[in-house]
Protein backbone atom coordinates (compact mmCIF):
# COMPACT_ATOMS: atom_id res chain seq x y z
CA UNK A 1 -19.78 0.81 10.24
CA UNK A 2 -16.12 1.06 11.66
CA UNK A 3 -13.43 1.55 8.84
CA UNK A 4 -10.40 -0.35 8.67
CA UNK A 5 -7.00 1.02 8.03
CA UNK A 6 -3.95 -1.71 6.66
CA UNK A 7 -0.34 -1.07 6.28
CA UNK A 8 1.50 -4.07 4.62
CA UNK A 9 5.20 -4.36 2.75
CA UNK A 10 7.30 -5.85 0.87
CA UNK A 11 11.15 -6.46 1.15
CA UNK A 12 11.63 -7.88 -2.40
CA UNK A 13 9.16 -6.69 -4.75
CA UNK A 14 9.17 -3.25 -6.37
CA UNK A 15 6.03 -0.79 -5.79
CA UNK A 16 5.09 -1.24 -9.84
CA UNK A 17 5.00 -5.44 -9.07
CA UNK A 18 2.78 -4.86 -5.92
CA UNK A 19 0.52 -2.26 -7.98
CA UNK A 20 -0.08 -4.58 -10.89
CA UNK A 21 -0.53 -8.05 -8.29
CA UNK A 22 -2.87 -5.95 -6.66
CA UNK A 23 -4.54 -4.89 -9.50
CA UNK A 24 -4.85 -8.65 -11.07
CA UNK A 25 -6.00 -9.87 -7.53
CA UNK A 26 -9.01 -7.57 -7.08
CA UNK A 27 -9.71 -6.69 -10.87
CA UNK A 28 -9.04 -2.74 -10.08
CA UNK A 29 -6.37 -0.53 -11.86
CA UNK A 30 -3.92 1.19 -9.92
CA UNK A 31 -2.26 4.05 -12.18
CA UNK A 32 0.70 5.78 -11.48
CA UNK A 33 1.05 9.39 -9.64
CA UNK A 34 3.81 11.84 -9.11
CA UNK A 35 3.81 12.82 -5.93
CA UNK A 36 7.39 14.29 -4.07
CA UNK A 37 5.90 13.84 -0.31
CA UNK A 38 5.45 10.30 -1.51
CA UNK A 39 8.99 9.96 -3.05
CA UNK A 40 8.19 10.56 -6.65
CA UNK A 41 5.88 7.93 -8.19
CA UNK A 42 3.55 5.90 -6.56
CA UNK A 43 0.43 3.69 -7.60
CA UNK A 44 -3.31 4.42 -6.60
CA UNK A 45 -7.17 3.85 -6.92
CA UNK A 46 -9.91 4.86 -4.97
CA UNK A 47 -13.27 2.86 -5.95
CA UNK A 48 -17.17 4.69 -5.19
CA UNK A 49 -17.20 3.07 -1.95
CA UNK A 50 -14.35 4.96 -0.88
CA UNK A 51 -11.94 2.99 -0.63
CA UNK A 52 -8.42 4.17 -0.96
CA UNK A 53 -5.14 1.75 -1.51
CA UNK A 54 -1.67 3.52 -2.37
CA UNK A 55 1.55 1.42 -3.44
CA UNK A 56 4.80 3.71 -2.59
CA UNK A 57 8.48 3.25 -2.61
CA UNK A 58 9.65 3.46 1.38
CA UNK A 59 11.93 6.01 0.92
CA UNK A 60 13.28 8.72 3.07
CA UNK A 61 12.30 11.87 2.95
CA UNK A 62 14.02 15.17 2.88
CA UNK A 63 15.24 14.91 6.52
CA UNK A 64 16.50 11.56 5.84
CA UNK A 65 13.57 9.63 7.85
CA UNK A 66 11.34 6.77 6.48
CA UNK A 67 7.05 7.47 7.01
CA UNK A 68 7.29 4.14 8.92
CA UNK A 69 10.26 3.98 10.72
CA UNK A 70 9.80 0.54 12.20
CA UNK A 71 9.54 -0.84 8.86
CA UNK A 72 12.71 0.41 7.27
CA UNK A 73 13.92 -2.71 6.34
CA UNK A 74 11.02 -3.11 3.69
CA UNK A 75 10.92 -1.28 0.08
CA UNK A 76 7.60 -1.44 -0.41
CA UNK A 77 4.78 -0.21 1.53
CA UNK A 78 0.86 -0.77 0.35
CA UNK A 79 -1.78 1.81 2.51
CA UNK A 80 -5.30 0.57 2.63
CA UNK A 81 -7.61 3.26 3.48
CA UNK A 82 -11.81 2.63 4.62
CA UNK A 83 -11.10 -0.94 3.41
CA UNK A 84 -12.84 -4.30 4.54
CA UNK A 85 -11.36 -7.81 5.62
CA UNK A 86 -11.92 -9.23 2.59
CA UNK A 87 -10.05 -6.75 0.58
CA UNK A 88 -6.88 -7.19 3.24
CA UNK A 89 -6.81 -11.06 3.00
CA UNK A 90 -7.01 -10.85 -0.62
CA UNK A 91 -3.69 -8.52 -0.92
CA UNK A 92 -2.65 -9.81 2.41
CA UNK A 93 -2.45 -13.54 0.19
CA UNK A 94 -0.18 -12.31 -2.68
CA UNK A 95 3.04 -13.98 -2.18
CA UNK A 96 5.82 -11.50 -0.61
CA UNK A 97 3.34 -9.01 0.64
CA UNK A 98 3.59 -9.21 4.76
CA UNK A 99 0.73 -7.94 7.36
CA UNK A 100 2.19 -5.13 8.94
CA UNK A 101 -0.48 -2.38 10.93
CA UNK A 102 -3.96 -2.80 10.96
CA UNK A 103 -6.81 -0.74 12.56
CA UNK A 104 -10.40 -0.33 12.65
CA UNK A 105 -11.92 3.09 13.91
């Protein structure tokens, strides 16, 4: 079964809003983390399928660049790892959330 890998973002809604609309959308929690590759904290949950979606502050890192470069106009980025389409269009449907990457390997 190929997996599918989804980058969306946000341009006016903090990472701790998109955690807990994601959260309230798909009934999961998404606790915080401290991470400093990922610019301090971040929100995640992985569920027993696998499934991996992390809510981060775009920020840039120590040599001043942004993880996704082409999206450094947005402040909020949402990574959806060994997902399914359901799960995108769900998030993909909360107001202020954009579409911006998606692959299936």
């Amino acid at each position: 079964m190929p997996s599918l890998f989804t980058l969306l973002g946000s341009k006016e809604i903090g990472a701790a809003d998109v955690a807990h609309l994601i959260g309230e959308v798909l009934s999961v929690s998404l606790p915080v983390r401290e991470s400093s590759f990922k610019g301090g904290e971040y929100f995640f949950s992985r569920d027993s399928g696998g499934m991996e979606i992390s809510v981060e502050r775009h920020v840039r890192d120590e040599e001043g660049e942004y993880a996704e470069a082409e999206f450094s106009d947005y402040q909020t980025l949402v990574y959806i790892n060994y997902g399914n389409s359901d799960v995108e269009q769900r998030i993909a449907a909360i107001s202020g959330l954009r579409l911006l990457r998606s692959e299936t390997v």
